[in-house]
C-alpha atoms as a PDB file:
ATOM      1  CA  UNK A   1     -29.650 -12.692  11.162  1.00  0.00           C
ATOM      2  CA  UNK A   2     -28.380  -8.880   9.898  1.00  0.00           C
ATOM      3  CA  UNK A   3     -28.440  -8.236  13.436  1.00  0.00           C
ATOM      4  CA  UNK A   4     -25.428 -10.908  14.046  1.00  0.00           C
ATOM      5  CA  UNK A   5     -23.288  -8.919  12.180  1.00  0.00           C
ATOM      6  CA  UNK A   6     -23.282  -5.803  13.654  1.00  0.00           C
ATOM      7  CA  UNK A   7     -20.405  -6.491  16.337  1.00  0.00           C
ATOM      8  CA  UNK A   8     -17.850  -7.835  13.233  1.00  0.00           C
ATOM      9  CA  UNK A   9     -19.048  -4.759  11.820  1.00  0.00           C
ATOM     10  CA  UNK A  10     -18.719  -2.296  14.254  1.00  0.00           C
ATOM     11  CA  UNK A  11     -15.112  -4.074  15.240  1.00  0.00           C
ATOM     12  CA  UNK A  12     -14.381  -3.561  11.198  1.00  0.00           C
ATOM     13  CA  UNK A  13     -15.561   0.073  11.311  1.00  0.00           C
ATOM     14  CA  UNK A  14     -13.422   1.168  14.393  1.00  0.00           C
ATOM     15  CA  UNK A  15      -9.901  -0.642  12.290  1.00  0.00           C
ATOM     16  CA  UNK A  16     -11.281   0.994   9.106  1.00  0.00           C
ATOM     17  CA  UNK A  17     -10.392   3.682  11.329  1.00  0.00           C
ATOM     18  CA  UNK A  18      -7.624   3.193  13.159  1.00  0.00           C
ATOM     19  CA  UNK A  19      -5.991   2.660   9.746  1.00  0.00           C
ATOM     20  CA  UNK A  20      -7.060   6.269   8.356  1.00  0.00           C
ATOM     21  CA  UNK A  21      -5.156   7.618  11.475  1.00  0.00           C
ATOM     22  CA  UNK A  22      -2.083   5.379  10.696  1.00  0.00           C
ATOM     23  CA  UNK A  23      -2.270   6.151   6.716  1.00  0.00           C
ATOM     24  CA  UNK A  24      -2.518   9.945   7.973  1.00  0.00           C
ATOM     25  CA  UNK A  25       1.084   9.287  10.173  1.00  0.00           C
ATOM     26  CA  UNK A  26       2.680   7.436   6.910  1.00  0.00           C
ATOM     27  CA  UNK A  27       1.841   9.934   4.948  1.00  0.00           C
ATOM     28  CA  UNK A  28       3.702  12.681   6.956  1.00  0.00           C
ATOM     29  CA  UNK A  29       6.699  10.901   6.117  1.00  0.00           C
ATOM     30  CA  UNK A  30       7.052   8.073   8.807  1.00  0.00           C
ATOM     31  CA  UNK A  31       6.737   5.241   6.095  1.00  0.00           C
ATOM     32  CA  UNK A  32       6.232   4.846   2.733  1.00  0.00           C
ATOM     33  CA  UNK A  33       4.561   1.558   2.657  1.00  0.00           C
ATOM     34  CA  UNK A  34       1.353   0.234   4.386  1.00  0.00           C
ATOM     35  CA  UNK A  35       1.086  -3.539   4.586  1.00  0.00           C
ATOM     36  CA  UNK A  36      -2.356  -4.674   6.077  1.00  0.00           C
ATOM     37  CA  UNK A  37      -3.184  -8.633   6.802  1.00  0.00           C
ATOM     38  CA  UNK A  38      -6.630  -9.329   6.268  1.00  0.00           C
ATOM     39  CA  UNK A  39      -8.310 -12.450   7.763  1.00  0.00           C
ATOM     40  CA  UNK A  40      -9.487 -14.348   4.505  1.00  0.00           C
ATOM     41  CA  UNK A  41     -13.098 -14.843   5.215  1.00  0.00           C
ATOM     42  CA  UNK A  42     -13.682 -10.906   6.056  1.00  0.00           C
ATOM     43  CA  UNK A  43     -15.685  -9.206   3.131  1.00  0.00           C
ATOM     44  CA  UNK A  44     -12.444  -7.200   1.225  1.00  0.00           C
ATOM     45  CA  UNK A  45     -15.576  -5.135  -1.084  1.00  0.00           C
ATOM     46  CA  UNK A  46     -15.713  -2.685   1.967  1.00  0.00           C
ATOM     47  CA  UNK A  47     -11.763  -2.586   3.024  1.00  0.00           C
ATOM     48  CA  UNK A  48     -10.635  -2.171  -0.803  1.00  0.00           C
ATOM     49  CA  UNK A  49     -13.023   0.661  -0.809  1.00  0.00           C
ATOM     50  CA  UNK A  50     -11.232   2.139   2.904  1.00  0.00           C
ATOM     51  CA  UNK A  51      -7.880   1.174   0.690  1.00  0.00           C
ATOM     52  CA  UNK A  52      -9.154   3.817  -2.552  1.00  0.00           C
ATOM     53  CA  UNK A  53     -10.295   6.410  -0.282  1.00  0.00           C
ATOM     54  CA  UNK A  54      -6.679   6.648   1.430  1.00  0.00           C
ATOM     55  CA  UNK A  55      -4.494   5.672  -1.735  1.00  0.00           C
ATOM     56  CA  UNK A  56      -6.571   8.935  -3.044  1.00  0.00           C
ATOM     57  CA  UNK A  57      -5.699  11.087  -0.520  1.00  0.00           C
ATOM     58  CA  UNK A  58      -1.989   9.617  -0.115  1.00  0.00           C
ATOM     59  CA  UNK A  59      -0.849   9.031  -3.328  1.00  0.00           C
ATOM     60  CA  UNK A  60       3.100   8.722  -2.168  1.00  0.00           C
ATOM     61  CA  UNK A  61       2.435   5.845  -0.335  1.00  0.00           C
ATOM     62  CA  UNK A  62       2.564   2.097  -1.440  1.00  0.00           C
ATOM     63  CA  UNK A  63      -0.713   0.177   0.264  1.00  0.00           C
ATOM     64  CA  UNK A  64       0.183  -3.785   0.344  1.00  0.00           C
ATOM     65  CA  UNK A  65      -3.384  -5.975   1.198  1.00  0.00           C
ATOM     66  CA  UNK A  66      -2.329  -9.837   2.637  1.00  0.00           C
ATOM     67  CA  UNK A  67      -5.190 -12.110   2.760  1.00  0.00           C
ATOM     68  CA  UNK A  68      -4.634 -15.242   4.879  1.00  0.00           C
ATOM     69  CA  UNK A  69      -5.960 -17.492   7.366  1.00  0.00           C
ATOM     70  CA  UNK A  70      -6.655 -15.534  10.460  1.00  0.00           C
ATOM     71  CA  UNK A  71      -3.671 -17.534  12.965  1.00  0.00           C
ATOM     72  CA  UNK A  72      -1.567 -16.693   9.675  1.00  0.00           C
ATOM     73  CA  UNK A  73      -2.262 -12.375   9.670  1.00  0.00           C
ATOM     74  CA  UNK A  74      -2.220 -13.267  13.428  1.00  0.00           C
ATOM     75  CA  UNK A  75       1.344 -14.239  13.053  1.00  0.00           C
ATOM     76  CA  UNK A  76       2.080 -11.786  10.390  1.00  0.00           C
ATOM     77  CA  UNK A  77       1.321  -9.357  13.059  1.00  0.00           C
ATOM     78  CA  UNK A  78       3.424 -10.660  15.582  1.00  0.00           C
ATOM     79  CA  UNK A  79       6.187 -11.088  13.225  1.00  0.00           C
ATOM     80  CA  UNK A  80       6.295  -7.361  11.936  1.00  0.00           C
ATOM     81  CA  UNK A  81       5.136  -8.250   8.372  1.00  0.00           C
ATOM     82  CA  UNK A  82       2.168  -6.155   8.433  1.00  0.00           C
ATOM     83  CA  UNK A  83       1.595  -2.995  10.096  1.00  0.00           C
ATOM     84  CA  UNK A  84      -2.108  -3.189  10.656  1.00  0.00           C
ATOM     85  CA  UNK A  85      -4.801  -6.772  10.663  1.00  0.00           C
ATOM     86  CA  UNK A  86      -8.279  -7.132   9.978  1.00  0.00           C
ATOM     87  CA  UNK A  87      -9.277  -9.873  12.349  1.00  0.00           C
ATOM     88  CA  UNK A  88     -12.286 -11.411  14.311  1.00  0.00           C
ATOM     89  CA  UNK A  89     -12.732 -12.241  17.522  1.00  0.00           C
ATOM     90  CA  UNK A  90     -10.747  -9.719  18.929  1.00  0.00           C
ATOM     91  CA  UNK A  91     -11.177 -10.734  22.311  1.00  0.00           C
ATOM     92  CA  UNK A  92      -9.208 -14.071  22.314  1.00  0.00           C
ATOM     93  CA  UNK A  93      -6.149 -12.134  21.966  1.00  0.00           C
ATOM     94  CA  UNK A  94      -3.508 -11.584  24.136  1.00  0.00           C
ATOM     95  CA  UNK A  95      -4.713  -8.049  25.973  1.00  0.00           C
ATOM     96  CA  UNK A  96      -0.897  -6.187  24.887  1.00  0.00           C
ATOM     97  CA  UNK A  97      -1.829  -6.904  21.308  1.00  0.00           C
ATOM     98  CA  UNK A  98      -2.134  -3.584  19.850  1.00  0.00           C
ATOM     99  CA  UNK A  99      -1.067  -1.220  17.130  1.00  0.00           C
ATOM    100  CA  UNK A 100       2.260   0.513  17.540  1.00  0.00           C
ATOM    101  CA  UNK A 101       1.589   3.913  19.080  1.00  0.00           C
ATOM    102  CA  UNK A 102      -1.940   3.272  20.511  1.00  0.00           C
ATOM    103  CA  UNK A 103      -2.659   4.395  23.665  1.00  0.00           C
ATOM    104  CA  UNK A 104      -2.962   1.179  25.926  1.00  0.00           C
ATOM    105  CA  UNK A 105      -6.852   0.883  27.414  1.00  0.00           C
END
């Protein structure tokens, strides 16, 4: 059963991150606030954890957490709302659905 959740944690590992290296940019001065949409059923124990570790480091920035339905951060996403998501399922995306500034794969 542990063993089912290794790909939804792997997938949350590699935003956890993707979001280090965008808290890193934000701290140099291209923003001053983070907002992150989290899909509501993923554990938040381990990303409010991610969120201490980077508010500690970058205290000058304001971190903003949304928890919603996934099609809800989905469209938070789309709409600009939120710089980063937390999401599953990754793969029923459209394939141009990435974060600003990542290099396309």
């Amino acid at each position: 059963m542990a063993s089912a959740l290794v790909p939804h944690a792997r997938l949350i590992a590699e935003q956890l991150k993707q979001l280090q290296v965008h808290a890193v940019e934000l701290s140099q001065g291209l923003e001053s606030k983070l907002s992150i949409g989290v899909v509501a059923d993923i554990d938040k124990g381990r990303v409010m954890m991610a969120i201490k570790v980077i508010a500690k480091r970058h205290p000058l920035f304001d971190i903003e957490m949304l928890s919603a339905p996934q099609d809800d951060v989905l469209a938070l996403l789309h709409s600009g709302r939120v710089a980063f998501a937390l999401m599953k399922n990754q793969s029923e995306y459209q394939p141009d659905l990435r974060l600003q500034g990542s290099p396309a794969t």
